[in-house]
N, C-alpha and C. Protein backbone atom coordinates (compact mmCIF):
# COMPACT_ATOMS: atom_id res chain seq x y z
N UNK A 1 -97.90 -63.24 -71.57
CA UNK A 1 -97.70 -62.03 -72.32
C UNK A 1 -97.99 -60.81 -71.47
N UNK A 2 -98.97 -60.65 -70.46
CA UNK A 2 -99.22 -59.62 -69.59
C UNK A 2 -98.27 -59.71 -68.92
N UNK A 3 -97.82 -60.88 -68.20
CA UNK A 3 -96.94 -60.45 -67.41
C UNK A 3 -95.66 -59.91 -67.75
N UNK A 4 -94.55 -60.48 -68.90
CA UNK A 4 -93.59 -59.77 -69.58
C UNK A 4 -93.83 -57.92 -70.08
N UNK A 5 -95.05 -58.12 -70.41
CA UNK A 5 -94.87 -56.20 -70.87
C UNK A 5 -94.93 -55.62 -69.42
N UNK A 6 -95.22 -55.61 -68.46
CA UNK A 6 -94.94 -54.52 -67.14
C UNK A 6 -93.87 -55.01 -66.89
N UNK A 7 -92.80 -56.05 -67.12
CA UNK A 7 -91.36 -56.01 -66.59
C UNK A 7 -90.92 -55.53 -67.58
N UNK A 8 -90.73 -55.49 -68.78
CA UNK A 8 -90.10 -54.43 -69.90
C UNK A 8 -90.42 -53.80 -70.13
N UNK A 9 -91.78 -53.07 -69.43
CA UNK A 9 -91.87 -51.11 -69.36
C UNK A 9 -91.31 -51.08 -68.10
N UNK A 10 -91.15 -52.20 -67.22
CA UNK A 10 -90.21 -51.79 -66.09
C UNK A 10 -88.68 -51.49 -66.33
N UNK A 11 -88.18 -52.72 -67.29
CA UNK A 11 -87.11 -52.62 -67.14
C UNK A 11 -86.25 -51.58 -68.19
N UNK A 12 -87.45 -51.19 -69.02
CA UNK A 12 -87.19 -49.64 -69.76
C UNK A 12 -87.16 -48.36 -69.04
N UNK A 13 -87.61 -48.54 -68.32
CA UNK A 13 -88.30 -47.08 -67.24
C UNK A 13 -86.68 -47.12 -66.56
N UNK A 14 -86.58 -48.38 -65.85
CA UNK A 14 -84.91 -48.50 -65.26
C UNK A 14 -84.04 -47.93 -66.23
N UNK A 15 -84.02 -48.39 -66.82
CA UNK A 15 -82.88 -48.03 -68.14
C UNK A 15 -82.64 -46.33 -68.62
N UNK A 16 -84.01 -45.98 -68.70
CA UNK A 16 -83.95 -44.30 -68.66
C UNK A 16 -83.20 -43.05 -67.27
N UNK A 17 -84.14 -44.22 -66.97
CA UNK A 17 -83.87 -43.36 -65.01
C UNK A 17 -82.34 -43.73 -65.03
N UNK A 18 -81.43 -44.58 -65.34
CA UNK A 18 -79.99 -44.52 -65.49
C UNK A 18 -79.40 -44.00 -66.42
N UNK A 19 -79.66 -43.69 -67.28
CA UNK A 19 -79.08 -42.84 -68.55
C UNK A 19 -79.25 -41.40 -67.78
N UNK A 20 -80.52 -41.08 -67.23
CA UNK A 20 -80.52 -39.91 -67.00
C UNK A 20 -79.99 -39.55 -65.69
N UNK A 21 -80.36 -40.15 -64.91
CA UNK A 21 -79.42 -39.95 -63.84
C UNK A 21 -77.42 -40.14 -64.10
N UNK A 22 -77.09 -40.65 -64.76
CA UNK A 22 -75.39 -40.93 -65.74
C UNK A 22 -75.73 -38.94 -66.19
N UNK A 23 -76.01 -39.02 -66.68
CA UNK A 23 -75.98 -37.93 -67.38
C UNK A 23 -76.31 -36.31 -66.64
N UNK A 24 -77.42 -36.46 -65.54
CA UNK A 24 -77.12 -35.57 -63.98
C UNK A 24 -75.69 -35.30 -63.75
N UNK A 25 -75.51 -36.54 -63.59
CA UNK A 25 -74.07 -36.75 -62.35
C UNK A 25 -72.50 -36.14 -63.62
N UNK A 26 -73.07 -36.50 -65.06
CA UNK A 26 -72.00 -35.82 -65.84
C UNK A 26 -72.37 -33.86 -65.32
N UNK A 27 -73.11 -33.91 -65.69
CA UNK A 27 -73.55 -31.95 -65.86
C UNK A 27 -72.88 -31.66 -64.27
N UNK A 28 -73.18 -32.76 -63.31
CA UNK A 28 -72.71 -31.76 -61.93
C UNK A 28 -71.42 -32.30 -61.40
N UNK A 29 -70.54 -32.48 -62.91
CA UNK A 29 -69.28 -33.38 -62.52
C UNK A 29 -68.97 -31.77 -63.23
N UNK A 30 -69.21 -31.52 -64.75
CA UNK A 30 -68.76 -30.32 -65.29
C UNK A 30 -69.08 -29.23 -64.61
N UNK A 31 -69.96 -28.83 -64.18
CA UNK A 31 -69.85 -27.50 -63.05
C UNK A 31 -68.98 -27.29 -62.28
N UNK A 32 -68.38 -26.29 -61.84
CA UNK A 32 -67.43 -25.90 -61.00
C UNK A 32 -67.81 -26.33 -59.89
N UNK A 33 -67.60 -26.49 -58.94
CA UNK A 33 -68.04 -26.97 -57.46
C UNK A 33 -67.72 -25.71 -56.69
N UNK A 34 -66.70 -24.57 -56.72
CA UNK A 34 -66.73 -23.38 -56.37
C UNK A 34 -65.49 -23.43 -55.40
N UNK A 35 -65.26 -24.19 -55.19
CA UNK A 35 -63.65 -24.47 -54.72
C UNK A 35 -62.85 -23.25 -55.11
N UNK A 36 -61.98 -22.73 -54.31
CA UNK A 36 -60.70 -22.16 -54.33
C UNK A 36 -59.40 -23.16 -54.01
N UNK A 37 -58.87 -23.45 -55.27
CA UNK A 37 -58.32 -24.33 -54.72
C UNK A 37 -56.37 -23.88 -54.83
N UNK A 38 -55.23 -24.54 -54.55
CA UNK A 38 -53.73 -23.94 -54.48
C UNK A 38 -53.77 -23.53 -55.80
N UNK A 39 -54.12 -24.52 -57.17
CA UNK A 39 -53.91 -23.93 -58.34
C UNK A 39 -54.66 -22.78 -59.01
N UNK A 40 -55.81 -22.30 -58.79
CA UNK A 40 -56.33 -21.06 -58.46
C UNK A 40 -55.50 -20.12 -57.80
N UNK A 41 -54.90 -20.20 -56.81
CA UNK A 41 -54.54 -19.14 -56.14
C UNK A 41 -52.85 -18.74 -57.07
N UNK A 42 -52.27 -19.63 -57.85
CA UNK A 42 -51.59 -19.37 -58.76
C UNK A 42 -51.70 -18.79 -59.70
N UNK A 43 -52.67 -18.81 -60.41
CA UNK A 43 -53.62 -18.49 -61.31
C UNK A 43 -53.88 -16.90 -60.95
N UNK A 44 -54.30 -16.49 -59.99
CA UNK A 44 -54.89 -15.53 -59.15
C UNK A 44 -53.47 -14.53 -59.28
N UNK A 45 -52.14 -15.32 -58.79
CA UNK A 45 -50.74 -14.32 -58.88
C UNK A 45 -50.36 -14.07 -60.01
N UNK A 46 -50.71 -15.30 -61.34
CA UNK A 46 -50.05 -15.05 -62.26
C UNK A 46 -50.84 -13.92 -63.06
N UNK A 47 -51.84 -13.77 -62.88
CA UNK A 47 -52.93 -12.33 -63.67
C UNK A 47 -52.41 -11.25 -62.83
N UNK A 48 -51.92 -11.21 -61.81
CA UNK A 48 -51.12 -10.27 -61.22
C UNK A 48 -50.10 -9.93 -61.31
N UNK A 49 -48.99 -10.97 -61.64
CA UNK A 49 -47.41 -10.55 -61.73
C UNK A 49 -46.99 -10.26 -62.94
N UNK A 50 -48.25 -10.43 -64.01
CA UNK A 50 -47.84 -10.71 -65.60
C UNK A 50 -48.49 -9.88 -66.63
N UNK A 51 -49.33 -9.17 -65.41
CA UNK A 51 -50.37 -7.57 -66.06
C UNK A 51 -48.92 -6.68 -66.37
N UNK A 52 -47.93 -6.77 -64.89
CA UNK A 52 -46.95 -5.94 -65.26
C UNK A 52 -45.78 -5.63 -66.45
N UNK A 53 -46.03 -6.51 -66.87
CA UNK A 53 -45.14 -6.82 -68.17
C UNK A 53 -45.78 -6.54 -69.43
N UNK A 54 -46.91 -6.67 -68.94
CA UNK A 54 -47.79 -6.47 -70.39
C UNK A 54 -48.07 -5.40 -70.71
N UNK A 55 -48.16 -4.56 -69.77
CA UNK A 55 -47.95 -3.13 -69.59
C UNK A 55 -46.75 -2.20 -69.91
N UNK A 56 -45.91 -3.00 -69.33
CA UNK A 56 -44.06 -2.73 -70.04
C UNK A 56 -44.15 -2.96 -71.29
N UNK A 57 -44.78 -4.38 -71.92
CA UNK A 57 -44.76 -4.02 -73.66
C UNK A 57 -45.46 -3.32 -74.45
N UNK A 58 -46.35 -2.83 -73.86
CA UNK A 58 -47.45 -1.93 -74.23
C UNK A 58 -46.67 -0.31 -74.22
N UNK A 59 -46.01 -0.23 -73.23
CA UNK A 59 -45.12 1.23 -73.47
C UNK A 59 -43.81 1.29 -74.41
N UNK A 60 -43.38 -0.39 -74.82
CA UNK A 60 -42.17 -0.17 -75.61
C UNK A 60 -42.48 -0.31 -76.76
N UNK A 61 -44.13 -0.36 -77.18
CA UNK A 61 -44.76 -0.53 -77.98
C UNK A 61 -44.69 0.57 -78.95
N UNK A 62 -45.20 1.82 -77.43
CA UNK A 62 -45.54 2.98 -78.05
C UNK A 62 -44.15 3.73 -78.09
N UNK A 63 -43.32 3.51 -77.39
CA UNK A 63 -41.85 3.91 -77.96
C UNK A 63 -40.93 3.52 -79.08
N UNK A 64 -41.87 2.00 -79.81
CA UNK A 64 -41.14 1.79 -80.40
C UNK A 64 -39.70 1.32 -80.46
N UNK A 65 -39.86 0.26 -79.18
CA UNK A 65 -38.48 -0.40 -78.69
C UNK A 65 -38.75 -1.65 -79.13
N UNK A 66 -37.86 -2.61 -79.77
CA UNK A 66 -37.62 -3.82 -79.68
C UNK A 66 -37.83 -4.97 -78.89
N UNK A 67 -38.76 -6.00 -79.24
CA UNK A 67 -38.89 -6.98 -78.63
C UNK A 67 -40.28 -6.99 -77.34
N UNK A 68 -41.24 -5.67 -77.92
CA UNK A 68 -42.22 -5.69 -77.28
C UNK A 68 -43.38 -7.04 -77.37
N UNK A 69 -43.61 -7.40 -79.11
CA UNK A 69 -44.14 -8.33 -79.65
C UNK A 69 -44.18 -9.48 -78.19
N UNK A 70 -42.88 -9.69 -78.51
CA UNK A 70 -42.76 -11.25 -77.82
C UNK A 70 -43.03 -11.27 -76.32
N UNK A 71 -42.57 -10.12 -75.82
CA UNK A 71 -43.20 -10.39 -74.57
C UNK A 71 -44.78 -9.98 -73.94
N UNK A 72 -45.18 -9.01 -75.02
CA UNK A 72 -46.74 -8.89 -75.07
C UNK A 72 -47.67 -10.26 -75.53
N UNK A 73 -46.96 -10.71 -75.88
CA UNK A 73 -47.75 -11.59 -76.57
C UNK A 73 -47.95 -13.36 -75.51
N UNK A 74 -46.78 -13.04 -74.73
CA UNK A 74 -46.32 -14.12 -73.83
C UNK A 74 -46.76 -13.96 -72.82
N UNK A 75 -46.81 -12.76 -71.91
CA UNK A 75 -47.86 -12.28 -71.01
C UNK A 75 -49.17 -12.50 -71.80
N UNK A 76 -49.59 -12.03 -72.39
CA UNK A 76 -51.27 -11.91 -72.61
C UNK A 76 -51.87 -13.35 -72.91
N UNK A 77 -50.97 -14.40 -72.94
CA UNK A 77 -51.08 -15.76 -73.03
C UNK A 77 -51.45 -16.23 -71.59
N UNK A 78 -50.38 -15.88 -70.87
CA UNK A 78 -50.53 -16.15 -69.75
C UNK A 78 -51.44 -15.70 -68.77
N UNK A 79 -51.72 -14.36 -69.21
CA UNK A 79 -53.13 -13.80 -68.40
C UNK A 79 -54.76 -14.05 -68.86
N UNK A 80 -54.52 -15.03 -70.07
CA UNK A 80 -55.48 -15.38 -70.55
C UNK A 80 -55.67 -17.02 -70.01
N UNK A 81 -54.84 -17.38 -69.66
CA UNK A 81 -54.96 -18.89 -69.65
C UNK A 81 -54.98 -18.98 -68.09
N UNK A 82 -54.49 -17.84 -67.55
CA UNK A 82 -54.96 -17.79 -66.04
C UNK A 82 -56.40 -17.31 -65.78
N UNK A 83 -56.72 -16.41 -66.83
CA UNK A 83 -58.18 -16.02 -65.91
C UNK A 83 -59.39 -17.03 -66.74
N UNK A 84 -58.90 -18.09 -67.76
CA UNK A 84 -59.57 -19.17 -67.78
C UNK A 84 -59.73 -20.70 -67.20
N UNK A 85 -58.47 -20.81 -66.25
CA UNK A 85 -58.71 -21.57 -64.89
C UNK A 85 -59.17 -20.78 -63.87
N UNK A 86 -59.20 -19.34 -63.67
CA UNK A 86 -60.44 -18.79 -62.49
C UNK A 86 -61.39 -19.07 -62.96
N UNK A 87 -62.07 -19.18 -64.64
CA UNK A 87 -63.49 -19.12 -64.71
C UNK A 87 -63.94 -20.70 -64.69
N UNK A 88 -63.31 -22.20 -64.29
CA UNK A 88 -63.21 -22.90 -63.89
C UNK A 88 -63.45 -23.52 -63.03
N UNK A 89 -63.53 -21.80 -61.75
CA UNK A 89 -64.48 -22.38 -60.56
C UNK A 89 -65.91 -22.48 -60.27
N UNK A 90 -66.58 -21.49 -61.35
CA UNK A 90 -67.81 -21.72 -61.45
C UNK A 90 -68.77 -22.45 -62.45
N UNK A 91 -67.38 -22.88 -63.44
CA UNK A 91 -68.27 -23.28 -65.02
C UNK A 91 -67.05 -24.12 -65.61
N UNK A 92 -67.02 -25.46 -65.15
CA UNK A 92 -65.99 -26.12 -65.50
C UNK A 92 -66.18 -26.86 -66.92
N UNK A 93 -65.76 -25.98 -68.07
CA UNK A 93 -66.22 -26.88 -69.48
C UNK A 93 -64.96 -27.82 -70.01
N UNK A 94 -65.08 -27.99 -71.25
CA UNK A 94 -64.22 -28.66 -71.85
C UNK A 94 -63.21 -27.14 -72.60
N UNK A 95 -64.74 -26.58 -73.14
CA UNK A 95 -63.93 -25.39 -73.73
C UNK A 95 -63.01 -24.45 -72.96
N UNK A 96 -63.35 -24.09 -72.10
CA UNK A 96 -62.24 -23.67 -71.18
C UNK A 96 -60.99 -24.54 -70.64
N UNK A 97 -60.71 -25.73 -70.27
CA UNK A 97 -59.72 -26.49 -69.93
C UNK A 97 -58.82 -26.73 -71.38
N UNK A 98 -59.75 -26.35 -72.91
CA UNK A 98 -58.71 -26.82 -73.99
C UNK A 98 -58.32 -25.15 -73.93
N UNK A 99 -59.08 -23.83 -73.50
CA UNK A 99 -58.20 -22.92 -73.48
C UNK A 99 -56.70 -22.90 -72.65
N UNK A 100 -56.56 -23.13 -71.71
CA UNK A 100 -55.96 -23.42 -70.53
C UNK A 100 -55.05 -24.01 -71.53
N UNK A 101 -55.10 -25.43 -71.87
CA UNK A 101 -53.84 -26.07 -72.63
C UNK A 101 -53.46 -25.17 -73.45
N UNK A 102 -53.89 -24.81 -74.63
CA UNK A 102 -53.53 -23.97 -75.76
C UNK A 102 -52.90 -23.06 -75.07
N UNK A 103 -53.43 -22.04 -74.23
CA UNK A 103 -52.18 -20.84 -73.55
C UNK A 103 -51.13 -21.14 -73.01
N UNK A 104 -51.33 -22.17 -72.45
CA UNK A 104 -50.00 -22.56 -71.61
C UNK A 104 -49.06 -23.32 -72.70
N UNK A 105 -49.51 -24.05 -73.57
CA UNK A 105 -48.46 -24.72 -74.48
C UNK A 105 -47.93 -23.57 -75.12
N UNK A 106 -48.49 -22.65 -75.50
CA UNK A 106 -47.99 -21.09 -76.40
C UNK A 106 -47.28 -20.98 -75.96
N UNK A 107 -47.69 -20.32 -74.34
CA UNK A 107 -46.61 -19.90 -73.70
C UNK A 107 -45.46 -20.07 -73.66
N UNK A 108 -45.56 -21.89 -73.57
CA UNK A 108 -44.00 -22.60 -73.11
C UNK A 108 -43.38 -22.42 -74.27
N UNK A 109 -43.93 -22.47 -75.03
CA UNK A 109 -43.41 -22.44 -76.81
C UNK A 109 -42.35 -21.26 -76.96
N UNK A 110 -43.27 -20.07 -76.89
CA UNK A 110 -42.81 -18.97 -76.81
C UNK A 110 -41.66 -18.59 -75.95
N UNK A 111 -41.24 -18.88 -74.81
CA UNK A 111 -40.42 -18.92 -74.01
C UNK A 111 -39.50 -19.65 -74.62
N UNK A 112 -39.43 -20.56 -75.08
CA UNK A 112 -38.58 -21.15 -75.13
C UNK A 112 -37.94 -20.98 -76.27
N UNK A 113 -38.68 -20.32 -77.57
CA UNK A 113 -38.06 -19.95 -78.46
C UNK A 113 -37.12 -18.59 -77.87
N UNK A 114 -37.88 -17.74 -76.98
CA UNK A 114 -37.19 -16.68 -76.81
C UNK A 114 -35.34 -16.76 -75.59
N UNK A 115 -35.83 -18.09 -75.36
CA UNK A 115 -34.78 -18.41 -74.78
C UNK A 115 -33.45 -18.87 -75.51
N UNK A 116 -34.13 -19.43 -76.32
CA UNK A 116 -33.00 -19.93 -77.85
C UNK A 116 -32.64 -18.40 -78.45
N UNK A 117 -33.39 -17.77 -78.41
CA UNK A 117 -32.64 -16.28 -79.47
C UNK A 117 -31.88 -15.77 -78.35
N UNK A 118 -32.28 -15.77 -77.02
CA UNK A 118 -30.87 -14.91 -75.90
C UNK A 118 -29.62 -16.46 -76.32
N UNK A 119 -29.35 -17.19 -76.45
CA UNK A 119 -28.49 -18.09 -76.44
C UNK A 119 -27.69 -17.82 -77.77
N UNK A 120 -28.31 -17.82 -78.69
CA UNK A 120 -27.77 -17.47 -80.41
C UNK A 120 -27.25 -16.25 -79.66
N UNK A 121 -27.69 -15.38 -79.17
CA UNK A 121 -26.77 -13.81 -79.09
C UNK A 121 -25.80 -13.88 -78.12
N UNK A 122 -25.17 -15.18 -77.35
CA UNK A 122 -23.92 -14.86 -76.63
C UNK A 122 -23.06 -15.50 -77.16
């Protein structure tokens, strides 16, 4: 009987020290590692090439031109779902990677509806 209880506070003590160590190696799997990596640097152009548009619907907004909605709304998808794979490099969650999907599926959504309404009009 002595001898069994110090191998099963041993082999409990093991058992913790692996759960917790499993569970280390999860937390410094979800952290960003700090990488810049090619899809970042996409990410990086697309908050750049797609401010400009958003800005264009923002003035046909205030002019009151047609069809600002859709493309404000398609940019700001996209500049949102880009600067939540930059924040990716330092704080890699779940919640941010399901942002990432959600913008980008919008996006495609959106596009593609707007691609179907230029098609109905020729």
């Amino acid at each position: 009987m002595s001898i069994s209880f110090p191998i099963l506070t041993l082999s409990l003590v093991q058992a913790e020290s692996v759960r917790l160590r499993s569970l280390v190696l999860f937390i410094t799997k979800m952290a960003g590692n700090g990488d810049f990596t090619y899809r970042d640097g996409i990410a990086a152009a697309q908050i750049v090439a797609f401010s400009v548009p958003f800005v264009c619907a923002l003035y046909f907004r205030w002019t009151r031109r047609i069809g600002w909605f859709c493309v404000g709304v398609f940019t700001l998808l996209r500049i949102i779902g880009a600067s939540c794979k930059l924040a990716t490099i330092h704080q890699d969650t779940q919640g941010l990677w399901a942002a990432i999907f959600v913008c980008e599926s919008l996006g495609m959504i959106l596009i593609i509806v707007l691609l179907l309404e230029f098609l109905e009009r020729m």
